[in-house]
Protein backbone atom coordinates (compact mmCIF):
# COMPACT_ATOMS: atom_id res chain seq x y z
CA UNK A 1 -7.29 -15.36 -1.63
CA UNK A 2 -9.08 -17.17 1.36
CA UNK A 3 -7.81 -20.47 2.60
CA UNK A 4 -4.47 -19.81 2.16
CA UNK A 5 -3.51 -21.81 4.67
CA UNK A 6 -4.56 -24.81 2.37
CA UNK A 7 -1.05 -23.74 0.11
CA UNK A 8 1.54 -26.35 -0.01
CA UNK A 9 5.43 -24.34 0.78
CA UNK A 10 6.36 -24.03 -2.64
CA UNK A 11 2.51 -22.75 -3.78
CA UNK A 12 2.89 -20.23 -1.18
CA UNK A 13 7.00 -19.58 -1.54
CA UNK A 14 5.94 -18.85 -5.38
CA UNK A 15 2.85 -16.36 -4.39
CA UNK A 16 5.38 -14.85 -1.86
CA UNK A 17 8.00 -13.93 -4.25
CA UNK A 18 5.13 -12.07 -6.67
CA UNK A 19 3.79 -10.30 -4.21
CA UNK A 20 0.14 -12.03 -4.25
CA UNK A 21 0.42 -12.55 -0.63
CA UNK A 22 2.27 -11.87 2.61
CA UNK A 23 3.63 -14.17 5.32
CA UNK A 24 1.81 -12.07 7.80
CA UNK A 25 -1.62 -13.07 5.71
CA UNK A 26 -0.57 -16.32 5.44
CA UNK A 27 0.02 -16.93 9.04
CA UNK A 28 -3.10 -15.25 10.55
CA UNK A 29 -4.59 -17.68 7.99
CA UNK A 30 -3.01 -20.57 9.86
CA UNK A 31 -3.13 -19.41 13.57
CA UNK A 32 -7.10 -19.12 12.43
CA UNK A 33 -7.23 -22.19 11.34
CA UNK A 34 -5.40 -23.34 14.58
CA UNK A 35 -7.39 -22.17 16.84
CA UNK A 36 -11.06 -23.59 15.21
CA UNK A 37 -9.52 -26.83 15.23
CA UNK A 38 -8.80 -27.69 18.87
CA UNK A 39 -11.36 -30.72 19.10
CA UNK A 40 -8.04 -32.56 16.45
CA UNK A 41 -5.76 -31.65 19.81
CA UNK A 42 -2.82 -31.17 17.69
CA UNK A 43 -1.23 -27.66 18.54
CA UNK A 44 -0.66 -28.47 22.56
CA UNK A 45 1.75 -25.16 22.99
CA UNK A 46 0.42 -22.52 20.40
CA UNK A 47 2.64 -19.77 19.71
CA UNK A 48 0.98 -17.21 18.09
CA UNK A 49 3.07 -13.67 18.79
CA UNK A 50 6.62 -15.58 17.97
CA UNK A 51 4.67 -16.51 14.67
CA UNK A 52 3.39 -12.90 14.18
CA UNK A 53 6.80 -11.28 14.80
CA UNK A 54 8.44 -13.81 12.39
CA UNK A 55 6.09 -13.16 9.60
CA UNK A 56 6.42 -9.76 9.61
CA UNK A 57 10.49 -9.73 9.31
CA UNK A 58 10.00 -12.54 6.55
CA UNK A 59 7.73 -9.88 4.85
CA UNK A 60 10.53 -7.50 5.26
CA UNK A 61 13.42 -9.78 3.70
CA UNK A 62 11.52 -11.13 0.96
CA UNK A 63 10.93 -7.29 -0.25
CA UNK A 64 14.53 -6.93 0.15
CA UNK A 65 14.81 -9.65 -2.90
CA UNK A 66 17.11 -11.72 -0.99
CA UNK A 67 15.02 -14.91 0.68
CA UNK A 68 15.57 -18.49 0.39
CA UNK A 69 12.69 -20.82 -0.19
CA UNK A 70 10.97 -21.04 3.49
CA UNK A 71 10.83 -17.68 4.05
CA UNK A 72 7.90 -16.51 5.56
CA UNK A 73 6.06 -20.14 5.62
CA UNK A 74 4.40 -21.26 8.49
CA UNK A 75 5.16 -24.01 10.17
CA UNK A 76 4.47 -26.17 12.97
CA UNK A 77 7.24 -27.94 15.04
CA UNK A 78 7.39 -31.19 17.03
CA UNK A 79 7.03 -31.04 20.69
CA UNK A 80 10.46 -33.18 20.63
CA UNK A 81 12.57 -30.41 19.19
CA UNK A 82 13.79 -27.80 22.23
CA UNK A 83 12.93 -24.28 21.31
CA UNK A 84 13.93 -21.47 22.90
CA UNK A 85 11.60 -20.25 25.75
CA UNK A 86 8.72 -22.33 24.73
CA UNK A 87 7.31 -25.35 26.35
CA UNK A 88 9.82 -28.18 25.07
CA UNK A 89 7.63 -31.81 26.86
CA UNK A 90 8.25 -34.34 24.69
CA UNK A 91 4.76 -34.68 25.78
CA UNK A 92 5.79 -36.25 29.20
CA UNK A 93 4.45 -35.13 32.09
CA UNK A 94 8.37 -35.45 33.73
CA UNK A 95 9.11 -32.09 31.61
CA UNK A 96 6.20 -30.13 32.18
CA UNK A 97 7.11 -26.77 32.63
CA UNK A 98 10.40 -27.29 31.07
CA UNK A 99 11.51 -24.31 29.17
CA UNK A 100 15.06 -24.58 27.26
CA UNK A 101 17.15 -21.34 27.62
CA UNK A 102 18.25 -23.12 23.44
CA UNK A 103 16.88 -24.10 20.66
CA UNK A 104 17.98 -27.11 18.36
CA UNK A 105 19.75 -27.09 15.60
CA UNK A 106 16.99 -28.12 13.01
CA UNK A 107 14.40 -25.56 14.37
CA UNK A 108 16.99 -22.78 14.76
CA UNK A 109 17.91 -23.89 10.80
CA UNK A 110 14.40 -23.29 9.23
CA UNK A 111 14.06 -20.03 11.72
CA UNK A 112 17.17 -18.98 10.35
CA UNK A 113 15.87 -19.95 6.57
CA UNK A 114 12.84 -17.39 7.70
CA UNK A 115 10.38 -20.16 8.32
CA UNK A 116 7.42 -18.71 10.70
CA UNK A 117 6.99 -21.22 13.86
CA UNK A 118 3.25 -21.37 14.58
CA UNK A 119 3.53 -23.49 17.84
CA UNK A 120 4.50 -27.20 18.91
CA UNK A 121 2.65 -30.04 18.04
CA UNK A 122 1.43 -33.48 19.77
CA UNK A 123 3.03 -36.49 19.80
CA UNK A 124 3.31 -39.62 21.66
CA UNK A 125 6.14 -39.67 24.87
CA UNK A 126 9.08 -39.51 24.42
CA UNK A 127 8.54 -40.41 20.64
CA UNK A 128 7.60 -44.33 21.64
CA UNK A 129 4.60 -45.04 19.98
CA UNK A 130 2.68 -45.17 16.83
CA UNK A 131 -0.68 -44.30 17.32
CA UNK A 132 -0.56 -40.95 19.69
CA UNK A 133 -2.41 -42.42 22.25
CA UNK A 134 1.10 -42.41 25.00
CA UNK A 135 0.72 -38.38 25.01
CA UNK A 136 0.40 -36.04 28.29
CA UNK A 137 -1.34 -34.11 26.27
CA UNK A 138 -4.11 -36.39 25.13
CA UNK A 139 -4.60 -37.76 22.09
CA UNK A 140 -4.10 -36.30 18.54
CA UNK A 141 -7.51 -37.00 16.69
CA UNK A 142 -6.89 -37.98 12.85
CA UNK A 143 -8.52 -35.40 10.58
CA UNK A 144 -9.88 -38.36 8.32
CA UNK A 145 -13.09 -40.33 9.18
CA UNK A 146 -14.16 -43.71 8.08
CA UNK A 147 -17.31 -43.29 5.25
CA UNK A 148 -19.90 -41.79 7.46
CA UNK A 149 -18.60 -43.43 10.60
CA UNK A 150 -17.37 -40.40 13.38
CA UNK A 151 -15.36 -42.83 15.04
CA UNK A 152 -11.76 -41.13 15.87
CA UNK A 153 -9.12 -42.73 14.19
CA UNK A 154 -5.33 -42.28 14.84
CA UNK A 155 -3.54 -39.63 12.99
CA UNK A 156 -0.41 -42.46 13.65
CA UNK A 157 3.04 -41.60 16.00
CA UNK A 158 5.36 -40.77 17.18
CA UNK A 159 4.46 -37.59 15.26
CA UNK A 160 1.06 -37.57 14.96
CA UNK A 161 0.40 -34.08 15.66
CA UNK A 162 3.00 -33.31 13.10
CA UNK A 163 0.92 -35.55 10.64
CA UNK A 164 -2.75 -34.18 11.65
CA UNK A 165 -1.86 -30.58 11.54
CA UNK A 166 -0.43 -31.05 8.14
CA UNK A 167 -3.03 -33.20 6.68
CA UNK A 168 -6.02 -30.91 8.29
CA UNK A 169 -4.18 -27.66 6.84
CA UNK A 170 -3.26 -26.11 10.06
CA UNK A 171 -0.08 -25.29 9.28
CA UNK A 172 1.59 -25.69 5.10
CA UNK A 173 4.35 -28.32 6.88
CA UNK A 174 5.62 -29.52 10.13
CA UNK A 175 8.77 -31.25 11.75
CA UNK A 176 9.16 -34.80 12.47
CA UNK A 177 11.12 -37.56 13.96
CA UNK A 178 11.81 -40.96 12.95
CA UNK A 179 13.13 -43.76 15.15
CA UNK A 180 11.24 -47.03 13.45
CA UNK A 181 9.00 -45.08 11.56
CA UNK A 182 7.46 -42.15 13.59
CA UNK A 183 7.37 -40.01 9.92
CA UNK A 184 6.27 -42.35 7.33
CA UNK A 185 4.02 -44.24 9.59
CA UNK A 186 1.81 -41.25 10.41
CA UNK A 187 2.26 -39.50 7.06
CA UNK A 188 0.95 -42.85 5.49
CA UNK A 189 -2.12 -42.49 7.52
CA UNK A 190 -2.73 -38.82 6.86
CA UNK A 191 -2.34 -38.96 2.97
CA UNK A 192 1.12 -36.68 3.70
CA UNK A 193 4.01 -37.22 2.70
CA UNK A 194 7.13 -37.66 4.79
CA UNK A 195 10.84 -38.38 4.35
CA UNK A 196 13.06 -39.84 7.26
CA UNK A 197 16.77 -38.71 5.91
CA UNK A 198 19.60 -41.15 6.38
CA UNK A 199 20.57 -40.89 9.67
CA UNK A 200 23.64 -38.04 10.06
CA UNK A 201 22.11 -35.97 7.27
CA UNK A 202 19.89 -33.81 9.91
CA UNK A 203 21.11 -32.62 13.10
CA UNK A 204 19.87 -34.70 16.38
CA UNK A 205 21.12 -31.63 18.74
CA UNK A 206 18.64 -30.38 21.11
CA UNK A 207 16.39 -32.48 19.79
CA UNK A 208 15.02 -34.55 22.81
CA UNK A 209 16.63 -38.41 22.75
CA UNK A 210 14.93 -41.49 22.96
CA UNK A 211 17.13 -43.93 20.84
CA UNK A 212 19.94 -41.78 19.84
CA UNK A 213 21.78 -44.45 16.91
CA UNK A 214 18.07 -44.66 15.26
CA UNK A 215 16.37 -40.69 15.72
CA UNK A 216 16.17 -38.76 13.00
CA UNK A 217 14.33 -35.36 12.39
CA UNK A 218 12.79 -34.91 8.74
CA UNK A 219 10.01 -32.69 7.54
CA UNK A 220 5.90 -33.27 7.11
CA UNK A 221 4.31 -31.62 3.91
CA UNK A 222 1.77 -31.85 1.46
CA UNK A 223 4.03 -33.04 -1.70
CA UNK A 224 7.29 -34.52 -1.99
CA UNK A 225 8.34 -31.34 -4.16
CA UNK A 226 7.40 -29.33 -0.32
CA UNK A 227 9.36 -32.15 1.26
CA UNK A 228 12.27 -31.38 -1.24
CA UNK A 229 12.41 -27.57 0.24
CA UNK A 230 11.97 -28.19 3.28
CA UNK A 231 14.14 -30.85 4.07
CA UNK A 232 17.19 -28.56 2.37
CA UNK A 233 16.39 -25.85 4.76
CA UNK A 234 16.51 -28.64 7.89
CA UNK A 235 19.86 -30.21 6.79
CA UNK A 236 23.59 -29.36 7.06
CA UNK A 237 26.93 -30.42 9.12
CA UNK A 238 26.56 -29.33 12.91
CA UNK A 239 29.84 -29.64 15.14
CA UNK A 240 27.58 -30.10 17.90
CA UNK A 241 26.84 -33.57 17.24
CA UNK A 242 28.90 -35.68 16.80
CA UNK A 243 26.97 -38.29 14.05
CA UNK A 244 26.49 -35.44 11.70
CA UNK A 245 27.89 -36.02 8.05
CA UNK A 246 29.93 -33.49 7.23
CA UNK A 247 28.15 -33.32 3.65
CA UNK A 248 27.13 -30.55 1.35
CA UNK A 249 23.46 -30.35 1.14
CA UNK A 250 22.19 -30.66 -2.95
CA UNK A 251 19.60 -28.18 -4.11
CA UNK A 252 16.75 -31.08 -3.39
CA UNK A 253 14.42 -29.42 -5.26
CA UNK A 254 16.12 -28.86 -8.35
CA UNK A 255 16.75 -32.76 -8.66
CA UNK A 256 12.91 -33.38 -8.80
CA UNK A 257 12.91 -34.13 -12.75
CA UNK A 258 10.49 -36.99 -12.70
CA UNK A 259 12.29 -39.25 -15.02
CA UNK A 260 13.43 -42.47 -13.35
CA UNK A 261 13.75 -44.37 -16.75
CA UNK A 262 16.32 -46.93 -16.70
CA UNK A 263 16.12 -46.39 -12.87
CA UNK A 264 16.31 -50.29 -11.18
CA UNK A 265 13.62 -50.47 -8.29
CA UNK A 266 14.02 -53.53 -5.90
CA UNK A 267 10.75 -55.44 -4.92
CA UNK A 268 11.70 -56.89 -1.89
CA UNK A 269 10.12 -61.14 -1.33
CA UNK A 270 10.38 -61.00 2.10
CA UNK A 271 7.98 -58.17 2.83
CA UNK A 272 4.94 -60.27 1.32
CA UNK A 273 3.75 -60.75 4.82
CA UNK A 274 1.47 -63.40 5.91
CA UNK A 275 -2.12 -61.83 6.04
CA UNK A 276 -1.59 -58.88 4.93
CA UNK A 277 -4.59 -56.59 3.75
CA UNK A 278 -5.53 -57.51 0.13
CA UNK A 279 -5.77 -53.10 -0.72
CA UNK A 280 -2.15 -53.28 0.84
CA UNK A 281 -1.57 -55.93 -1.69
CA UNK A 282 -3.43 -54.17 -4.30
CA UNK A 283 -1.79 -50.82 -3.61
CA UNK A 284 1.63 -52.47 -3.47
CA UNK A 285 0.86 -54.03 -7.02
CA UNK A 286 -0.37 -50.61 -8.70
CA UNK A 287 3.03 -49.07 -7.29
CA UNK A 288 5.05 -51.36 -9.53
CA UNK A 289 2.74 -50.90 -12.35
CA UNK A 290 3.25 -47.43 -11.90
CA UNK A 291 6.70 -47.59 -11.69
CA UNK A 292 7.33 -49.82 -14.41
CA UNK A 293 5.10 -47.11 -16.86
CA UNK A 294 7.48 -44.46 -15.71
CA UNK A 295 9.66 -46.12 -17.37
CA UNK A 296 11.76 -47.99 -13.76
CA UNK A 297 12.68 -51.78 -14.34
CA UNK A 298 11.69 -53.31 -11.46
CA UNK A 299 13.97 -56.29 -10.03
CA UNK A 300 12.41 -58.90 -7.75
CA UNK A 301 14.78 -58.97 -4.78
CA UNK A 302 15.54 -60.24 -1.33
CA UNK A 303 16.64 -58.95 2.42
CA UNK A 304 16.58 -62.28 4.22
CA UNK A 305 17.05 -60.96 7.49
CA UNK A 306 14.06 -58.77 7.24
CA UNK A 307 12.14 -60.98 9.80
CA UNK A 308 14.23 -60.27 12.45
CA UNK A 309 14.11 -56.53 12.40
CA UNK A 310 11.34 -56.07 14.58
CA UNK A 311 12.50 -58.28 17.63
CA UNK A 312 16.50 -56.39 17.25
CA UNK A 313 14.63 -52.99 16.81
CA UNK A 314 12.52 -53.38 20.35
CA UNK A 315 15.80 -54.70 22.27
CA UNK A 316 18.33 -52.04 20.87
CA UNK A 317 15.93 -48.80 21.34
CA UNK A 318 14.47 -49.90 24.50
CA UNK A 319 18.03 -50.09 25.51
CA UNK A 320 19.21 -46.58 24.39
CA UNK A 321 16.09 -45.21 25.63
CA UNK A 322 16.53 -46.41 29.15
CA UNK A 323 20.05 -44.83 29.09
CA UNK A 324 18.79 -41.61 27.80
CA UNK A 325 16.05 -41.33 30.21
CA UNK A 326 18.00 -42.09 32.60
CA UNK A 327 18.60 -37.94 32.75
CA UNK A 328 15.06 -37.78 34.26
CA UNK A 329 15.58 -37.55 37.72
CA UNK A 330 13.32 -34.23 39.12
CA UNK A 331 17.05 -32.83 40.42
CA UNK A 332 17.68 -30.64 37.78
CA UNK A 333 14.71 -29.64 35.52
CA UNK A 334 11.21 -30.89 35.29
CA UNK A 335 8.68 -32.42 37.14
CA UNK A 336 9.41 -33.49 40.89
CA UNK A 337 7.24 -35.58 43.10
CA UNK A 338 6.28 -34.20 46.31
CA UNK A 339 8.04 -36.07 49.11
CA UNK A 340 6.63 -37.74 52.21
CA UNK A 341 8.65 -36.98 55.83
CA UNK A 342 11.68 -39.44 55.88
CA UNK A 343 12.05 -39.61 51.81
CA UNK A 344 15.98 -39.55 50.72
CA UNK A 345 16.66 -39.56 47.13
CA UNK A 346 15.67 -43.02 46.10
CA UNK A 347 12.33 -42.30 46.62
CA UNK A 348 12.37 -39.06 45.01
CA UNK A 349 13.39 -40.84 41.66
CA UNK A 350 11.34 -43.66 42.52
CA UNK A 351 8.26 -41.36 43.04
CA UNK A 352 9.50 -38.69 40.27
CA UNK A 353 9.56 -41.26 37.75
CA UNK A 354 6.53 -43.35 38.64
CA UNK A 355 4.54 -40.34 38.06
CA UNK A 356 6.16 -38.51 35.59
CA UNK A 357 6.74 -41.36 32.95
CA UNK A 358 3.86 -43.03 30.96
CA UNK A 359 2.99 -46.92 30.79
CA UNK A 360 4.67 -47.53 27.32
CA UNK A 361 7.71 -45.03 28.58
CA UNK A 362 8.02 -47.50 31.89
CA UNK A 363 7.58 -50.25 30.02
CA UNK A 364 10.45 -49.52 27.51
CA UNK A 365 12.81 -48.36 30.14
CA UNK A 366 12.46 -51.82 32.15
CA UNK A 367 12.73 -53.89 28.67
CA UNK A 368 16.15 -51.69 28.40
CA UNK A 369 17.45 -51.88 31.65
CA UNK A 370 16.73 -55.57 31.12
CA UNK A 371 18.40 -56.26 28.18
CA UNK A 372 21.26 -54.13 29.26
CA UNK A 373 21.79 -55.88 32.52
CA UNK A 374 24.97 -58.06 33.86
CA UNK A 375 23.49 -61.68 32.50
CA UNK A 376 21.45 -60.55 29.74
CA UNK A 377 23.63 -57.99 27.62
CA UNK A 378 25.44 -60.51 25.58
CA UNK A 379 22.23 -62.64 24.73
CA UNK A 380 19.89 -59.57 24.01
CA UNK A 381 21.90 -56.55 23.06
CA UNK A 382 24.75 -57.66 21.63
CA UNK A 383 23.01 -60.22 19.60
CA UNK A 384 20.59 -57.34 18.19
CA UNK A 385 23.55 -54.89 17.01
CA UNK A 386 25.11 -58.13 15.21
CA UNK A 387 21.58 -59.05 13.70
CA UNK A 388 21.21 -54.79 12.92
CA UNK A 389 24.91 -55.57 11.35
CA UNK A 390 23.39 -58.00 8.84
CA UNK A 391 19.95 -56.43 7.83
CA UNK A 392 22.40 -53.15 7.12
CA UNK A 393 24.19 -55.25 5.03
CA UNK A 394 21.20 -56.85 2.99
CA UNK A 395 20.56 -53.71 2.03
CA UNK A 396 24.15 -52.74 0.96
CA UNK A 397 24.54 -55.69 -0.93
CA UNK A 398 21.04 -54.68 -2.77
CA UNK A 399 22.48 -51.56 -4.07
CA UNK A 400 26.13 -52.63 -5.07
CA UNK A 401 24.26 -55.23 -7.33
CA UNK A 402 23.05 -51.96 -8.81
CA UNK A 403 19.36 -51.32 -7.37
CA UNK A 404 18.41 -48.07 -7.33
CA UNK A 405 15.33 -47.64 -5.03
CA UNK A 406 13.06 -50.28 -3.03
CA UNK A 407 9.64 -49.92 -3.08
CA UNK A 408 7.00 -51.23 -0.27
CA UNK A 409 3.91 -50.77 1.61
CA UNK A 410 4.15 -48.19 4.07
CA UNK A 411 2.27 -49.60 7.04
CA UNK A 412 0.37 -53.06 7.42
CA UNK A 413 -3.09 -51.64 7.22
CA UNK A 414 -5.31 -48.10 6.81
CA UNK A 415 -5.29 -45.81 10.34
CA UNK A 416 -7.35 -47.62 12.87
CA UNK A 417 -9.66 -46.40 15.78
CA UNK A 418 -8.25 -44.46 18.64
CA UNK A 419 -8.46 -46.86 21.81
CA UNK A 420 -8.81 -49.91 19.16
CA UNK A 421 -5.10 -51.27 19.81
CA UNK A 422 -5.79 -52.04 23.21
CA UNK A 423 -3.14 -52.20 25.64
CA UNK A 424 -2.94 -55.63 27.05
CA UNK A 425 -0.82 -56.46 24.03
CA UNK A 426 1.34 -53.88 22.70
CA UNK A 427 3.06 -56.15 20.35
CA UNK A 428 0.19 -55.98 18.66
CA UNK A 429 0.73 -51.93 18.19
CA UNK A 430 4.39 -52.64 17.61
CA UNK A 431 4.03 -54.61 14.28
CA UNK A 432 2.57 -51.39 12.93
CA UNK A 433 6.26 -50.94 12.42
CA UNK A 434 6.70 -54.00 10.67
CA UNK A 435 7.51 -51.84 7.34
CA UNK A 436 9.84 -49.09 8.50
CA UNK A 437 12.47 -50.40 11.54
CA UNK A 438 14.81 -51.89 8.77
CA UNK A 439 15.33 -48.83 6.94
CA UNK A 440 16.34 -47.19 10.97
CA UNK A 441 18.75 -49.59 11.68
CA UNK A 442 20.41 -49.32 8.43
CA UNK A 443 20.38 -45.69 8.31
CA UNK A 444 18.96 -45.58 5.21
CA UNK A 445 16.30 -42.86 4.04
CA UNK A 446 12.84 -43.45 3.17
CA UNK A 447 9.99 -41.81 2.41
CA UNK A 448 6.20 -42.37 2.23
CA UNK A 449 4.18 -41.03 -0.34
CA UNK A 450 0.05 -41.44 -0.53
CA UNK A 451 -1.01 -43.34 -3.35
CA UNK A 452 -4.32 -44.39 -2.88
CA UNK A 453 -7.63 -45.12 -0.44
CA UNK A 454 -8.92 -48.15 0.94
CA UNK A 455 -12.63 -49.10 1.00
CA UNK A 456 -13.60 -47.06 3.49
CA UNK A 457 -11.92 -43.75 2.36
CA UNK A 458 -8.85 -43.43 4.30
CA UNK A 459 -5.61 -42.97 2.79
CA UNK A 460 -2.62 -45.70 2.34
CA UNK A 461 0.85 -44.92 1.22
CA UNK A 462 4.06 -46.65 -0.49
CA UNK A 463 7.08 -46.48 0.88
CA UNK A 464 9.96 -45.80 -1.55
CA UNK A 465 13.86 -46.48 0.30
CA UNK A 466 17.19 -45.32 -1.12
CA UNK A 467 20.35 -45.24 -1.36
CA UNK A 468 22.40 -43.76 2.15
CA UNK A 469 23.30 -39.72 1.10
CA UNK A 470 21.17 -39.73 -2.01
CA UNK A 471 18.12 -38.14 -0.95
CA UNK A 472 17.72 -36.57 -4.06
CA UNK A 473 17.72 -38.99 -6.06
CA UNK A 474 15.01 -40.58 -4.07
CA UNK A 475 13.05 -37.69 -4.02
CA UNK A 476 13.01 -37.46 -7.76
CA UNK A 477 11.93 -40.97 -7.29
CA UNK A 478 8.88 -40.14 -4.94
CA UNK A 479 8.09 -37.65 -7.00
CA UNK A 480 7.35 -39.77 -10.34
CA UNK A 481 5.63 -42.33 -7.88
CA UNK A 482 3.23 -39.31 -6.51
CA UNK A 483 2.88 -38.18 -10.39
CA UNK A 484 1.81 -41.01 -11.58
CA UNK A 485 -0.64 -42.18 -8.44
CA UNK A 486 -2.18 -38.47 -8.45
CA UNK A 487 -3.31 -38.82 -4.89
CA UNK A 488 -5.72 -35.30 -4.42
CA UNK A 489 -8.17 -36.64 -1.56
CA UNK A 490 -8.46 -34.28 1.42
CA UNK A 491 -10.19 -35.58 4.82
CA UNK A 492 -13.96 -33.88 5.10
CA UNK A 493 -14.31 -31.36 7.72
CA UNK A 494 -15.86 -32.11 10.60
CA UNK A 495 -13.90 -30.29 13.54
């Protein structure tokens, strides 16, 4: 079969297990693919002999008889995630050349499941962003066009390479990470699908930090029943970090029955914005429908302190992020300014930093160092963790009265024009998050599934958020939602 690198994971797991294929065919059909499509600038360290290597001992253990599900499936991995003697950037200039002597815990998981690594994929620095346009690397190009219009449009961030490479077929799935909606945002604007777990249920070591009470790693696929695989392969206890749940990890797959009858799904007031999109509207509207023929009762509901999730979400991970960047120094590893005669070291970080860190990175760490400052803390920071306090508990006191799931849009509009979010105002970029920071600084998990196109072709999603541990459950939920909306459109090719 040609194009096999158009398979979802469990397409190709199945063909894998009779024999129609190998993971070495289905690889060179990827790293193919991979290497035609460099005008998308999503593969920024390609990997192709680790990939090679790992296909042929997946080939091996699957003839043994003895393989879990993502053996032998290629996949591409974040640029966030450290891994083991490849180029780990976080695609910041201040860690080029930076090659960890580990790997983390999530990519050394699916290696361990088998899963092939094709290479590491674009995103925007240091995670903080939501259109890929913050990247050393450049930007990742969406694989979607408007009608007839060649325009580029953004594949989304923080993990928009993640979402472009998935969406384009370079690779069957990929990593992601999720601080206020780096997975949903960009798999929403890629007709993907991707699931942020709740936060603990992944492991966040050696995975590079940039808010470390929000980030969380989840996988990028083609269907929520690929999501369901993958994300079992990605999850587990690690003693390494410290906020990981000491949980046993359900057979996600297996829960993916499609009945949700009798299942209670929360329509939340407060996220009717003010001018929002009439197909976001529309889209919103056919989700319930849907729902409600599936056999779901839906309950009109309400998270009052919705509103203020945006302004708490861009004081409290500005704040972490300026502590965790704080690491970035050019003493120890990565990118070091040269120094004029008479420089001591506060001009090496002075000079490090300034050219190693991006606008938006700069601009995050000074918000954080500002909020986190002597006269400030108490009326910034503290005041955001008590207002984080209440949204987490608007959503607690949603499911005790017995709600099930909560459905809403996924982002505020369709994926807009690379360099069209211009940077005088980034607040302006920032409410692209208006949708997804709530469910981060509850914890909660979420997912985005693609349920339909807007006038111009491109694809929109619906968000679906559950209940903390019971990914499952929301899967199965997804997965009814994804039945029932039959999304099939794939971008044209034009790279």
């Amino acid at each position: 079969m040609s194009d096999l690198n158009k398979l979802g994971l469990a397409e190709a797991r199945d063909m894998l297990r009779a024999g129609d294929t190998t993971s070495v065919e289905l690889t060179e059909a990827c790293l193919k693919a991979i290497d035609q499509a460099d005008a998308l600038n999503t593969f920024v360290h390609k990997t192709p002999e680790i990939a090679m290597e790992r296909a042929k001992a997946a080939d091996a253990r699957i003839a043994t008889g003895d393989a879990p599900s993502m053996c032998g499936l290629p996949v591409g991995i974040k640029d966030l995630f450290c891994t083991k003697g490849v180029e780990s950037q976080a695609a910041s200039r201040i860690l080029e050349g930076f090659k960890p002597e580990y790997e983390s815990t999530v990519s050394q998981q699916l290696a361990d499941a088998g899963a092939v690594m094709l290479g590491k994929l674009n995103m925007d620095e240091f995670a903080m962003g939501s259109s890929n346009e913050t990247s050393a690397y450049g930007n990742a190009v969406s694989p979607w066009r408007r009608g007839n219009d060649d325009a580029q449009l953004t594949p989304g961030g923080s993990s928009g390479g993640s979402a472009s490479a998935v969406a384009a077929d370079l690779c069957l799935a990929a990593t992601g990470t999720d601080t206020g909606g780096s997975i949903r945002q960009p798999a929403a604007f890629t007709g993907t699908v991707g699931i942020k777990p709740t936060y603990g249920r992944c492991s966040r070591w050696g995975i590079v930090a940039f808010a470390s009470s929000l980030d969380q790693a989840g996988p990028m696929t083609k269907s929520v029943r690929d999501a369901a695989i993958m994300l079992e392969a990605m999850c587990g206890h690690d003693p390494k970090d410290s906020t990981s749940a000491d949980l046993a990890v359900p057979n996600f797959e297996a829960m993916l029955t499609g009945d949700i009858k009798g299942k209670k799904i929360g329509i939340p007031k407060e996220y009717h914005m003010d001018g929002m999109p009439e197909e976001i509207e529309t889209l919103w509207a056919e989700g319930r429908a849907m729902m409600k023929a599936a056999g779901a009762e839906l309950v009109d509901i309400s998270l009052p302190h919705t509103k203020y999730a945006l302004p708490a979400y861009y004081v409290i991970a500005p704040a972490e992020a300026s502590s965790n960047l704080a690491r970035y120094d050019g003493v120890r590893f990565g990118h070091r300014a040269t120094l004029a005669a008479g420089d001591g070291i506060t001009e090496m970080y002075e000079k490090t930093r300034a050219e190693g860190f991006g606008h938006e990175v700069q601009r995050r760490v000074m918000i954080g160092t500002y909020v986190l400052s002597a006269g400030f803390y108490d009326a910034y920071y503290n005041r955001a963790r008590r207002v984080r306090a209440l949204i987490k508990k608007d959503f607690d006191d949603v499911f005790a009265a017995g709600i099930d799931a909560i459905l809403t849009p996924a982002t505020p509009s369709a994926a807009f024009g690379l360099g069209e979010m211009n940077d005088e105002d980034p607040v302006k970029m920032y409410l692209n998050d208006v949708f997804t920071v709530t469910v981060n600084l509850a914890g909660l998990p979420g997912i985005s599934v693609p349920t339909g196109l807007d006038h111009q072709g491109l694809p929109l999603g619906l968000q679906l958020i559950g209940r903390p541990w019971e990914e499952g459950d929301l899967l199965n939920t997804a997965y009814a939602l994804e039945s029932a909306a039959g999304f099939v459109a794939k971008p044209g090719k034009w790279w």
